[in-house]
C-alpha atoms as a PDB file:
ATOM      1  CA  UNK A   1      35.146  41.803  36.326  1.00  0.00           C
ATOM      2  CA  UNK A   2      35.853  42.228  32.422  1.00  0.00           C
ATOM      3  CA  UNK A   3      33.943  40.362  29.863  1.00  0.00           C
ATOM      4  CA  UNK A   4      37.532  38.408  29.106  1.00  0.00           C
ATOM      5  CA  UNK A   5      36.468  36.901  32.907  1.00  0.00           C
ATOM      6  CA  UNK A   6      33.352  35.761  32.500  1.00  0.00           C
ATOM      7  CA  UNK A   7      32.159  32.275  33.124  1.00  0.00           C
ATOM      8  CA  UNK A   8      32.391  29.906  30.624  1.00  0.00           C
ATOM      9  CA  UNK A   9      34.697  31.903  28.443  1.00  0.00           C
ATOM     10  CA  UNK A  10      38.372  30.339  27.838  1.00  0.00           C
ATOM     11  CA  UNK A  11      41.420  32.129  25.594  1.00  0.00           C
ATOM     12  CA  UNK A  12      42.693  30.471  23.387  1.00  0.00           C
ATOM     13  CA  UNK A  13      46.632  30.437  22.665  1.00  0.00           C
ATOM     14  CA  UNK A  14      47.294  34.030  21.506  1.00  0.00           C
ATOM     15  CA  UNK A  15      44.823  35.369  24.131  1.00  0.00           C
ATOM     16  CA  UNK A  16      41.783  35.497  21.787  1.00  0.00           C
ATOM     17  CA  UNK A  17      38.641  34.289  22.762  1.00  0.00           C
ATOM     18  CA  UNK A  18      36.396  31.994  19.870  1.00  0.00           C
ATOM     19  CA  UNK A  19      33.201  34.505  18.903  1.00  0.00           C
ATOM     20  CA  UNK A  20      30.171  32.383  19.926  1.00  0.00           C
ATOM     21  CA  UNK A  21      26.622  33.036  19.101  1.00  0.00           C
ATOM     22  CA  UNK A  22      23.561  31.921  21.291  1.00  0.00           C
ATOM     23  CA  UNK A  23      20.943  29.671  19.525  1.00  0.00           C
ATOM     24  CA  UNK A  24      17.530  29.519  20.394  1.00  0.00           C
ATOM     25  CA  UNK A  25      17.789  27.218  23.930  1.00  0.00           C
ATOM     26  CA  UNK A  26      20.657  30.353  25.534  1.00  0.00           C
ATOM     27  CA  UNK A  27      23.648  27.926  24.363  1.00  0.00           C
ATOM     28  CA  UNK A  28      26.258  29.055  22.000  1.00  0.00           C
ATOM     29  CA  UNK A  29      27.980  27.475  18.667  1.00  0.00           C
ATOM     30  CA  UNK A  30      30.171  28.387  16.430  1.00  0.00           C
ATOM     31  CA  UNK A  31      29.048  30.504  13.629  1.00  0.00           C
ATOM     32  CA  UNK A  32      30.073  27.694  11.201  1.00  0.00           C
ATOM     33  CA  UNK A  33      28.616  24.940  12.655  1.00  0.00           C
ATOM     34  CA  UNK A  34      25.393  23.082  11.260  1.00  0.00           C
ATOM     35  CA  UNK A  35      22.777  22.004  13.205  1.00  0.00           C
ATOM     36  CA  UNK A  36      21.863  18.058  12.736  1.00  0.00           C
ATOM     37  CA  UNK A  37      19.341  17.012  10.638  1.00  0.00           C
ATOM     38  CA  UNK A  38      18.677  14.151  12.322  1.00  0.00           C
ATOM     39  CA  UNK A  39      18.475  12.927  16.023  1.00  0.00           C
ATOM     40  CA  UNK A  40      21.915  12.629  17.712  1.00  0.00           C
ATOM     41  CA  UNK A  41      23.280   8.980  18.546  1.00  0.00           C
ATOM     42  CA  UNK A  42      21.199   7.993  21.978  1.00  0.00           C
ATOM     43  CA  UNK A  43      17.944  10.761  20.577  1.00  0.00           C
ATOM     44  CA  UNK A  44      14.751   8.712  19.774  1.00  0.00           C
ATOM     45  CA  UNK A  45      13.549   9.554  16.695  1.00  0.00           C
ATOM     46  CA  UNK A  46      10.205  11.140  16.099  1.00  0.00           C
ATOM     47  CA  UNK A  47       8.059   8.537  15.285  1.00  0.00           C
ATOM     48  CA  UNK A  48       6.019   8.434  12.118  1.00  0.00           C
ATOM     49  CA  UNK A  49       3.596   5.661  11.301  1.00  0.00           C
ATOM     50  CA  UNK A  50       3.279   4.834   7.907  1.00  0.00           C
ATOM     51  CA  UNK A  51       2.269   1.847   5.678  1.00  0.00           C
ATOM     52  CA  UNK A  52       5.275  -0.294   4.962  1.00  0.00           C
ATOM     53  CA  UNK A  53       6.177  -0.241   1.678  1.00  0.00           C
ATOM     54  CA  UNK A  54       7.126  -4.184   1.326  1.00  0.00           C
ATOM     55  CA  UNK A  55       3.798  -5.330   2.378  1.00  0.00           C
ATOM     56  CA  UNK A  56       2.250  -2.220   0.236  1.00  0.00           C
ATOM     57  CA  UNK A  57       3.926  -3.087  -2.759  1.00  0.00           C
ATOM     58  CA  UNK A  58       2.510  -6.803  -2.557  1.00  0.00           C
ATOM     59  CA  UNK A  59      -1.037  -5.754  -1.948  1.00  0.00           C
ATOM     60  CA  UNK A  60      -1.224  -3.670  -5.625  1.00  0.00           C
ATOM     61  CA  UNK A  61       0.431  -6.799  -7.217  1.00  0.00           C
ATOM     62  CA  UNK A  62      -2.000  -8.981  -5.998  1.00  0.00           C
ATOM     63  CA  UNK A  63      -5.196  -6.558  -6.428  1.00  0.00           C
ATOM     64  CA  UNK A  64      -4.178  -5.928  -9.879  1.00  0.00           C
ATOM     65  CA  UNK A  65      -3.788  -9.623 -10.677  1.00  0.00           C
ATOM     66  CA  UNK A  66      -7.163 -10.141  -9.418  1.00  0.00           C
ATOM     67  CA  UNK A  67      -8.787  -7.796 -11.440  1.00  0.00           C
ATOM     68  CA  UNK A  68      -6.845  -8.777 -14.366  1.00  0.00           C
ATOM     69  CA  UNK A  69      -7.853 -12.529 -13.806  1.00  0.00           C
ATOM     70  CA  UNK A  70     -11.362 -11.361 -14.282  1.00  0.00           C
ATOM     71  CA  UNK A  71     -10.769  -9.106 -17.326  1.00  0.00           C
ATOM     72  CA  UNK A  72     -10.606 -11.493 -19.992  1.00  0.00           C
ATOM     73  CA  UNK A  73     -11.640  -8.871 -22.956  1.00  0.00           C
ATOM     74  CA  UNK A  74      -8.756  -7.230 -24.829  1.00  0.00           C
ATOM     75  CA  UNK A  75      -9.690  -3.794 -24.675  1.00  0.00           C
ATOM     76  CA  UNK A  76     -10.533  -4.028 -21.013  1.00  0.00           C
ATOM     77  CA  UNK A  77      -6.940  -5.568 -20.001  1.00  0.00           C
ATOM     78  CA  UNK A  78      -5.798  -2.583 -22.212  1.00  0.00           C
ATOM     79  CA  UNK A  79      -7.870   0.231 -20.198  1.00  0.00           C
ATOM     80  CA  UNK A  80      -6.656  -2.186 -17.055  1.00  0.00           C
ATOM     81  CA  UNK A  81      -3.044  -1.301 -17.780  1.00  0.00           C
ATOM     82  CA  UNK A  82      -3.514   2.486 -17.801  1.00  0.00           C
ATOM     83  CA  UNK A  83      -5.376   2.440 -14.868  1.00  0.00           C
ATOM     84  CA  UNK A  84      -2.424   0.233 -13.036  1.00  0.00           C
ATOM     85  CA  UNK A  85      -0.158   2.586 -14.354  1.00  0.00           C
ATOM     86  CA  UNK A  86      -1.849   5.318 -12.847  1.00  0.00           C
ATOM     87  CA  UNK A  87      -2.682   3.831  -9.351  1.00  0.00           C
ATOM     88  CA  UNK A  88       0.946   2.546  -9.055  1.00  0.00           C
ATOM     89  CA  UNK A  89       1.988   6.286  -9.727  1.00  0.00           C
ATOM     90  CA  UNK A  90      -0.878   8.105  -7.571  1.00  0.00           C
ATOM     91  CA  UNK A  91       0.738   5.778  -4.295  1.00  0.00           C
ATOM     92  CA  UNK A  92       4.461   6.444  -5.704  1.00  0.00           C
ATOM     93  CA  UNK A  93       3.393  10.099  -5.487  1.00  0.00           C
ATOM     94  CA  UNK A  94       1.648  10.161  -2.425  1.00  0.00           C
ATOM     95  CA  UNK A  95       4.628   8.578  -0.564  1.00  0.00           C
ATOM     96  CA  UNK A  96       6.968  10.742  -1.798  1.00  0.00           C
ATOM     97  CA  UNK A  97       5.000  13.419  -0.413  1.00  0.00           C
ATOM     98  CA  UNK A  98       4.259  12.245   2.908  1.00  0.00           C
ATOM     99  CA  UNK A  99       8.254  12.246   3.382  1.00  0.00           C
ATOM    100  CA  UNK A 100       7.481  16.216   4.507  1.00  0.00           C
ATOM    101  CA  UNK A 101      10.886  17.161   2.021  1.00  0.00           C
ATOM    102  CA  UNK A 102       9.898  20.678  -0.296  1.00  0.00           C
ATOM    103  CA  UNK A 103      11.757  18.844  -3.167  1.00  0.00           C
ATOM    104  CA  UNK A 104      10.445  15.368  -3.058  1.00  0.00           C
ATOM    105  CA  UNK A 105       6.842  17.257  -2.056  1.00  0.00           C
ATOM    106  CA  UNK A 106       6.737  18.838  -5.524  1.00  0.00           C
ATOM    107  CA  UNK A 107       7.563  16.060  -7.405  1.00  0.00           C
ATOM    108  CA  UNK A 108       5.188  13.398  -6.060  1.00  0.00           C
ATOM    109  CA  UNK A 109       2.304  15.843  -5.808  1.00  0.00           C
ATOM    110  CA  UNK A 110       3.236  16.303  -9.742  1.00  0.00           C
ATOM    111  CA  UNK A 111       3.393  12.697 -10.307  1.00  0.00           C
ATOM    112  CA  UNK A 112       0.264  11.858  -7.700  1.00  0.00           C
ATOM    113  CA  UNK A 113      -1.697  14.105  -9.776  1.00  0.00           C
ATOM    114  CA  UNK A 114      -0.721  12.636 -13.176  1.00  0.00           C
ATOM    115  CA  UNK A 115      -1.624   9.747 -11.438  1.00  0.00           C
ATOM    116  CA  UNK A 116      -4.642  10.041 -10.555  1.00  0.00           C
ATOM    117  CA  UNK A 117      -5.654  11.572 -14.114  1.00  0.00           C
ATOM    118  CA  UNK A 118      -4.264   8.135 -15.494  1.00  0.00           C
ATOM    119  CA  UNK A 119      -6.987   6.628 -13.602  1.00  0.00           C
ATOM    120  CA  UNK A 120      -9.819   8.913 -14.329  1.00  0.00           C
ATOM    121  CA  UNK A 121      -9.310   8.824 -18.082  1.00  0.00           C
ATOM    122  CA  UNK A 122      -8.964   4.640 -17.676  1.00  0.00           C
ATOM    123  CA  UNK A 123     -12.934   4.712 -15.677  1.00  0.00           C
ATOM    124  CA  UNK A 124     -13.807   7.150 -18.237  1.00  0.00           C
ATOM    125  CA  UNK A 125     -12.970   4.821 -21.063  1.00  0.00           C
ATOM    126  CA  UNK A 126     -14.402   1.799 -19.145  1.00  0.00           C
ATOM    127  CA  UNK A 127     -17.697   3.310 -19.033  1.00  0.00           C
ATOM    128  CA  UNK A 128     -17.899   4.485 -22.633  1.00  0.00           C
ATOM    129  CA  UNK A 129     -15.525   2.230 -24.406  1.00  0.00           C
ATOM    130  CA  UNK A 130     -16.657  -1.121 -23.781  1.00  0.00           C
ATOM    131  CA  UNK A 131     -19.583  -1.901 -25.579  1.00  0.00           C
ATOM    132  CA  UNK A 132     -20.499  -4.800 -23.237  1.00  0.00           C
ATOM    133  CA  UNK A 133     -22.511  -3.332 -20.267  1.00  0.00           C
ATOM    134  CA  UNK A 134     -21.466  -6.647 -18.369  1.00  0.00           C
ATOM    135  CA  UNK A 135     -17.514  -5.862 -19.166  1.00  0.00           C
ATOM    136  CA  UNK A 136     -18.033  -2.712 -17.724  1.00  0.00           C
ATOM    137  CA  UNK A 137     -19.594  -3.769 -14.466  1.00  0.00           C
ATOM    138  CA  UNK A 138     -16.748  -6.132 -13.885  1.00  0.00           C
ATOM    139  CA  UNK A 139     -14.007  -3.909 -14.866  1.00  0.00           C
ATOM    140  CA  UNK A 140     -15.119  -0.517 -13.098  1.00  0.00           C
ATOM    141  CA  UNK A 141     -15.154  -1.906  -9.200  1.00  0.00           C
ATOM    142  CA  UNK A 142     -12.182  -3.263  -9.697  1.00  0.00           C
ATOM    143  CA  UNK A 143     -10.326   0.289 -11.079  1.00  0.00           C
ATOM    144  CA  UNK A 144     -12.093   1.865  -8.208  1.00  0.00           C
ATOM    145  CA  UNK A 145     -11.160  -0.622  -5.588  1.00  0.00           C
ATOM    146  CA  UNK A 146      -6.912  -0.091  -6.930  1.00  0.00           C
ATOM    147  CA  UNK A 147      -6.997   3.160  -7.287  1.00  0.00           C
ATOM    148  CA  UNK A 148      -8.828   3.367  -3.135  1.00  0.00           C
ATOM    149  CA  UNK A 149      -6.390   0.674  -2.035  1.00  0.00           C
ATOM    150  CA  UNK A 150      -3.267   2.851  -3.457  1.00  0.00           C
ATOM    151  CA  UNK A 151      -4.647   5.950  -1.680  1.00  0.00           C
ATOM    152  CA  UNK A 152      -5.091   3.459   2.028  1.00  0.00           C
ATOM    153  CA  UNK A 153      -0.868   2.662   1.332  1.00  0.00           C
ATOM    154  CA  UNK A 154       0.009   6.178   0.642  1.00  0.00           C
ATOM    155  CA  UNK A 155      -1.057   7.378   2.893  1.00  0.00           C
ATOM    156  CA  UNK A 156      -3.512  10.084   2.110  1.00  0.00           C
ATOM    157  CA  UNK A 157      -4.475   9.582   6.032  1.00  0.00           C
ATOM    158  CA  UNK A 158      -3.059   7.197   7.841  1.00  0.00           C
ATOM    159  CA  UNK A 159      -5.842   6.625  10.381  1.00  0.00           C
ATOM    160  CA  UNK A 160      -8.480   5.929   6.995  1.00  0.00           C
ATOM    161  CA  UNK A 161      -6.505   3.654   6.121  1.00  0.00           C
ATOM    162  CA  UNK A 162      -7.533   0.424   7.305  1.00  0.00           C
ATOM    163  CA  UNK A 163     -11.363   2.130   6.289  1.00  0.00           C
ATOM    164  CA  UNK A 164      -9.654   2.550   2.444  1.00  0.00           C
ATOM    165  CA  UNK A 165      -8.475  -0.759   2.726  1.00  0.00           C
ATOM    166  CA  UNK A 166     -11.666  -2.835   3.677  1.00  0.00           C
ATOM    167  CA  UNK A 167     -13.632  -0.929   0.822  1.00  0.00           C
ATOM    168  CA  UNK A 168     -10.621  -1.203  -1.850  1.00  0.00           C
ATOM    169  CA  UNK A 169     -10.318  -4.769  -1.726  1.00  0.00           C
ATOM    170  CA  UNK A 170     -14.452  -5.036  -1.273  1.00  0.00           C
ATOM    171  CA  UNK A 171     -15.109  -3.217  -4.802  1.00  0.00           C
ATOM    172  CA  UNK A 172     -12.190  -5.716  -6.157  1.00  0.00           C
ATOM    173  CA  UNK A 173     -14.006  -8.626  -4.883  1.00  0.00           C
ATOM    174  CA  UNK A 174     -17.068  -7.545  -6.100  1.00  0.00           C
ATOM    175  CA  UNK A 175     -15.957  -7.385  -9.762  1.00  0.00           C
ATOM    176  CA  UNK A 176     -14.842 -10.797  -8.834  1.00  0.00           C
ATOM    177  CA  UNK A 177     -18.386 -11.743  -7.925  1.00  0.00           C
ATOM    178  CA  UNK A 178     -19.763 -10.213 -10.836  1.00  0.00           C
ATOM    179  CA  UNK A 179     -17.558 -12.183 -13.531  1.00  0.00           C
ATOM    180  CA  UNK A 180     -18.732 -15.265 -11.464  1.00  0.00           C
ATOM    181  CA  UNK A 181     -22.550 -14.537 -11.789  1.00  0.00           C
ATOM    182  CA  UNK A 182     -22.179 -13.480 -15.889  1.00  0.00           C
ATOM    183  CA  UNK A 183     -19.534 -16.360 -15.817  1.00  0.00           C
ATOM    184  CA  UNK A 184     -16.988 -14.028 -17.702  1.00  0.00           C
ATOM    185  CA  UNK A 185     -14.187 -16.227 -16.888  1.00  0.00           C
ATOM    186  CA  UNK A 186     -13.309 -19.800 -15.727  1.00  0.00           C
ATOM    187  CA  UNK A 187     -13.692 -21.293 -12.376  1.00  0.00           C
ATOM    188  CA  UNK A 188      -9.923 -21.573 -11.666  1.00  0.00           C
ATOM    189  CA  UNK A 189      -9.608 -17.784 -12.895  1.00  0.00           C
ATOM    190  CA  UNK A 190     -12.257 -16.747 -10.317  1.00  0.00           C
ATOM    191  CA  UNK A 191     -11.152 -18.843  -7.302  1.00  0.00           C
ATOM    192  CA  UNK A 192      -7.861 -17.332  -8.148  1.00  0.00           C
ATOM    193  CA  UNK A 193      -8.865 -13.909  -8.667  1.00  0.00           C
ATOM    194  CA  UNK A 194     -10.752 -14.649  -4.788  1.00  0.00           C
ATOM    195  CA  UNK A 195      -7.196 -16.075  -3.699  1.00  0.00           C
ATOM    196  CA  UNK A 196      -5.311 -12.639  -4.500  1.00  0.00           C
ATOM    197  CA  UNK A 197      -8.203 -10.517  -3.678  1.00  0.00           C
ATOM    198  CA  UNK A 198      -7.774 -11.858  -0.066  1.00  0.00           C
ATOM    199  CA  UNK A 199      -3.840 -11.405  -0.263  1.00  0.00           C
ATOM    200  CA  UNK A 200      -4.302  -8.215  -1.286  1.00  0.00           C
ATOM    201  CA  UNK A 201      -6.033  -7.363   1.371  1.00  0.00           C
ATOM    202  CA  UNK A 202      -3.914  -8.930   4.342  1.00  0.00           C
ATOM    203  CA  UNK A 203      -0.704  -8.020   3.013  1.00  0.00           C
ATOM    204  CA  UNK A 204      -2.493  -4.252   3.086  1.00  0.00           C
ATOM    205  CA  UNK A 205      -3.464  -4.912   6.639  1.00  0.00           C
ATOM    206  CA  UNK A 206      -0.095  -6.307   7.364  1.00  0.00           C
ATOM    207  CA  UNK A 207       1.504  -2.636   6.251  1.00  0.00           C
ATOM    208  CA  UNK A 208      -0.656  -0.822   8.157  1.00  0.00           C
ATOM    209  CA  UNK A 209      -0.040  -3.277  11.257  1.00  0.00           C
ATOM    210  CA  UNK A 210       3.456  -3.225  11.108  1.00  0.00           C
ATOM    211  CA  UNK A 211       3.687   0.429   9.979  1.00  0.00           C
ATOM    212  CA  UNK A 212       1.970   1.350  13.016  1.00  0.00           C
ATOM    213  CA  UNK A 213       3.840  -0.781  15.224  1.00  0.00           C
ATOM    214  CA  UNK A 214       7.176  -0.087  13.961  1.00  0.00           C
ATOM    215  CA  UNK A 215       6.949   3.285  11.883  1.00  0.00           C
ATOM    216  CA  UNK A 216       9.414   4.492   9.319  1.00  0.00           C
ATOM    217  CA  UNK A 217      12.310   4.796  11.470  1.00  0.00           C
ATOM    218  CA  UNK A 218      15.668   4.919  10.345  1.00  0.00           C
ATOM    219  CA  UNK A 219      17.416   1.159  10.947  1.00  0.00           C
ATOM    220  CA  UNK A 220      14.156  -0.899  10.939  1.00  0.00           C
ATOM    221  CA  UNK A 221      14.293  -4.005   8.930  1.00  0.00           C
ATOM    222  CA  UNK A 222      10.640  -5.503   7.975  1.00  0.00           C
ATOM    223  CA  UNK A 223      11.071  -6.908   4.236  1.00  0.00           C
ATOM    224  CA  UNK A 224      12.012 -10.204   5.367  1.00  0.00           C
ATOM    225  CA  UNK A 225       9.510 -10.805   8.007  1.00  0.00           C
ATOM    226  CA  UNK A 226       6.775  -9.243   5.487  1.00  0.00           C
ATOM    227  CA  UNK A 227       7.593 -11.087   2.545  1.00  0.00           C
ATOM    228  CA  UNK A 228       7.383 -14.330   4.991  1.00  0.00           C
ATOM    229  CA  UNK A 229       3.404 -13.475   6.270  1.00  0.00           C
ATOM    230  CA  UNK A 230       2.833 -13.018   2.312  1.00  0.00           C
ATOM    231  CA  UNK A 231       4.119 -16.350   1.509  1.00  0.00           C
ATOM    232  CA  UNK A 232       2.082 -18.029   4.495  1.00  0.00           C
ATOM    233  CA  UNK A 233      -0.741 -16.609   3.049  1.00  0.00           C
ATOM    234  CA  UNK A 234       0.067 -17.440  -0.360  1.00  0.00           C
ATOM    235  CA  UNK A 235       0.434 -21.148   0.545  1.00  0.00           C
ATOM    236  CA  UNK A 236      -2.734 -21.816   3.006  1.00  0.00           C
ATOM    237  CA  UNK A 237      -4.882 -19.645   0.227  1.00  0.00           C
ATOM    238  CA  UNK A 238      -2.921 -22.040  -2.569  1.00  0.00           C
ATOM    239  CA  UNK A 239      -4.403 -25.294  -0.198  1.00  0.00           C
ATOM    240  CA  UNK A 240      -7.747 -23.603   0.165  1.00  0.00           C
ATOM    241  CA  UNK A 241      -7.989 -23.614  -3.538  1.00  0.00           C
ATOM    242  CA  UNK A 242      -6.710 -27.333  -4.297  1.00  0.00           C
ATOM    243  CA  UNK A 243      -9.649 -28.190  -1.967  1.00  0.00           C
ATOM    244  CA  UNK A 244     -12.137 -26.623  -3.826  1.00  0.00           C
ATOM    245  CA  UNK A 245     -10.903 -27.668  -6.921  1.00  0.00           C
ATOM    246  CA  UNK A 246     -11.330 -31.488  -5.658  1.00  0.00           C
ATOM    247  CA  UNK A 247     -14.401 -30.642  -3.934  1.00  0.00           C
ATOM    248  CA  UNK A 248     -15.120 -29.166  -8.203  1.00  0.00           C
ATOM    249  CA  UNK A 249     -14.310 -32.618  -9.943  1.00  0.00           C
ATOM    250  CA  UNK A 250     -15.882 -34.854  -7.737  1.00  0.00           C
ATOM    251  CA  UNK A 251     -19.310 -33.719 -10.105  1.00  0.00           C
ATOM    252  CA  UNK A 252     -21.421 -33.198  -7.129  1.00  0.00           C
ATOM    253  CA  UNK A 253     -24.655 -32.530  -8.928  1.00  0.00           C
ATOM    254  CA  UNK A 254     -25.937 -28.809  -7.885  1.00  0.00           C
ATOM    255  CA  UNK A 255     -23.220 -27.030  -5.945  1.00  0.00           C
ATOM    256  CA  UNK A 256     -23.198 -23.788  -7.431  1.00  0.00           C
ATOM    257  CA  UNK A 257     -20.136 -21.544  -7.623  1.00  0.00           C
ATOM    258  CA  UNK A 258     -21.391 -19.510  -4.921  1.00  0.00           C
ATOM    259  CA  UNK A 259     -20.016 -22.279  -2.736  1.00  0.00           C
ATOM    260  CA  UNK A 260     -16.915 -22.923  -3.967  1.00  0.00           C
ATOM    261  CA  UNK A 261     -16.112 -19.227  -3.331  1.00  0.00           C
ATOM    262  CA  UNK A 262     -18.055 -19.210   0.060  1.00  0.00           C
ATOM    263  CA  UNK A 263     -15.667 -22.428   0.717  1.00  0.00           C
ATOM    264  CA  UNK A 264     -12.584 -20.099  -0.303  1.00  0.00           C
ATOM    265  CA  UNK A 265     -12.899 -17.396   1.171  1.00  0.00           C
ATOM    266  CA  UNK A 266     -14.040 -19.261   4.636  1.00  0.00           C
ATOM    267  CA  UNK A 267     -11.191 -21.252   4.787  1.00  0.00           C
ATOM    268  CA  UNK A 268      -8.942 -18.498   4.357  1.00  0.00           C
ATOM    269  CA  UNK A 269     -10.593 -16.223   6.413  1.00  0.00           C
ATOM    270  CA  UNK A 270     -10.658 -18.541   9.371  1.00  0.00           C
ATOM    271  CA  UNK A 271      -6.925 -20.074   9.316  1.00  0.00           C
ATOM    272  CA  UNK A 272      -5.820 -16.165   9.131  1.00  0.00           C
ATOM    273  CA  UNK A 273      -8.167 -15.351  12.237  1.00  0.00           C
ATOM    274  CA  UNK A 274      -7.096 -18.035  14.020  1.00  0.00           C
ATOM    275  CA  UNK A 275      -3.059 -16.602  13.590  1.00  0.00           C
ATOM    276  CA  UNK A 276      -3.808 -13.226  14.209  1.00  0.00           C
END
């Protein structure tokens, strides 16, 4: 038997046979073809979990108003916005490099990095900028907790993340608590400052929920169903807060704001345990 007989092998018109070339599984293609990038139609996809980015985005939005709510000195909402700046670019950054592409790798480790400088130089200049020593206890959790809370949605490592997450949103509520003790700002800026500090935090636990569920996979569609837990929470957090406020004017002679915020953050806390 000639090789023109073997198996598998069929002429073609004018009796010449197409050159094939085995690949690495023993089958053979032609020398022209490409192999797929991606799975074939009917091929599960490898399956990456990963922070959403909806749910991500509306965590920083939230744990940067918070922070801002208590910053109510001009030159600290100044350092605030570098250090915004900087966290929003250290989590752009870090997901661009978590895709696993060379290209996209370079560039968000370059802009991760200027990033994270951005946030360095903005705790550098809250510790020796502000002259108040009170300013810069309220200000520096909070640049910490951002900058922690951008690193959780990244992901630098997705299995810290709900770790990242818990102490992110802690150092941002504890500038909260801060402003309330030197009373730095208003009562509704605090209870609202509280209000976000809690959505950032469970719309950060809602990425890494649904991330892990879900993943990153090609075809799933979360924005809508995200954007709808953030607006639940938005509106029970919104009632918690119009109850404290009236529980506020009745003039109930010494309730401290320690309450109020206990109130808050309880009421929240349980209506949100009791969905999940």
């Amino acid at each position: 038997m000639t090789a023109s007989d073997a198996p598998g092998s069929e002429a073609t018109s004018d009796g010449t046979r197409p050159t094939t070339a085995p690949d690495a599984t023993g089958s053979t293609t032609a020398p022209d073809a490409t192999r797929p990038t991606t799975a074939p139609d009917g091929a599960t996809p490898r399956f990456v979990r990963r922070p959403t980015v909806a749910s991500g985005v509306i965590a920083l939005v939230a744990g940067s108003v918070a922070v801002a709510l208590v910053a109510d000195a001009s030159l600290q909402r100044e350092i605030l916005r570098l250090a915004v700046v900087g966290v929003l670019a250290f989590g752009i950054g870090g997901r661009l490099v978590r895709r696993g592409v060379t290209a996209f790798g370079a560039l968000g480790a370059l802009v991760a990095l200027g990033g994270g400088i951005a946030v360095l130089v903005a705790t550098g200049q809250a510790v020796t900028r502000l002259p108040q020593v009170t300013h810069r206890i309220e200000l520096l959790p909070g640049i910490v907790g951002l900058w922690m809370l951008s690193a959780a949605l990244a992901p630098v490592r997705f299995r810290w993340s709900r770790a990242l997450i818990d102490v992110g949103t802690g150092l941002v509520f504890l500038g909260v608590l801060v402003t309330g003790v030197t009373r730095g700002a208003g009562t509704t800026a605090l209870l609202l400052a509280t209000l976000a500090t809690i959505l950032a935090w469970d719309a950060a636990e809602n990425a890494v929920s649904v991330g892990g569920q879900i993943g990153v996979q090609r075809g799933a569609r979360t924005v809508r169903a995200e954007l709808a837990h953030a607006g639940v929470a938005a509106g029970v957090g919104a009632g918690a807060i119009a109850v404290v406020l009236g529980v506020a004017r009745l003039g109930i002679d010494g309730l401290p704001f320690g309450a109020l915020v206990a109130l808050v953050v309880g009421s929240v806390i349980l209506v949100f345990g009791s969905n999940r």
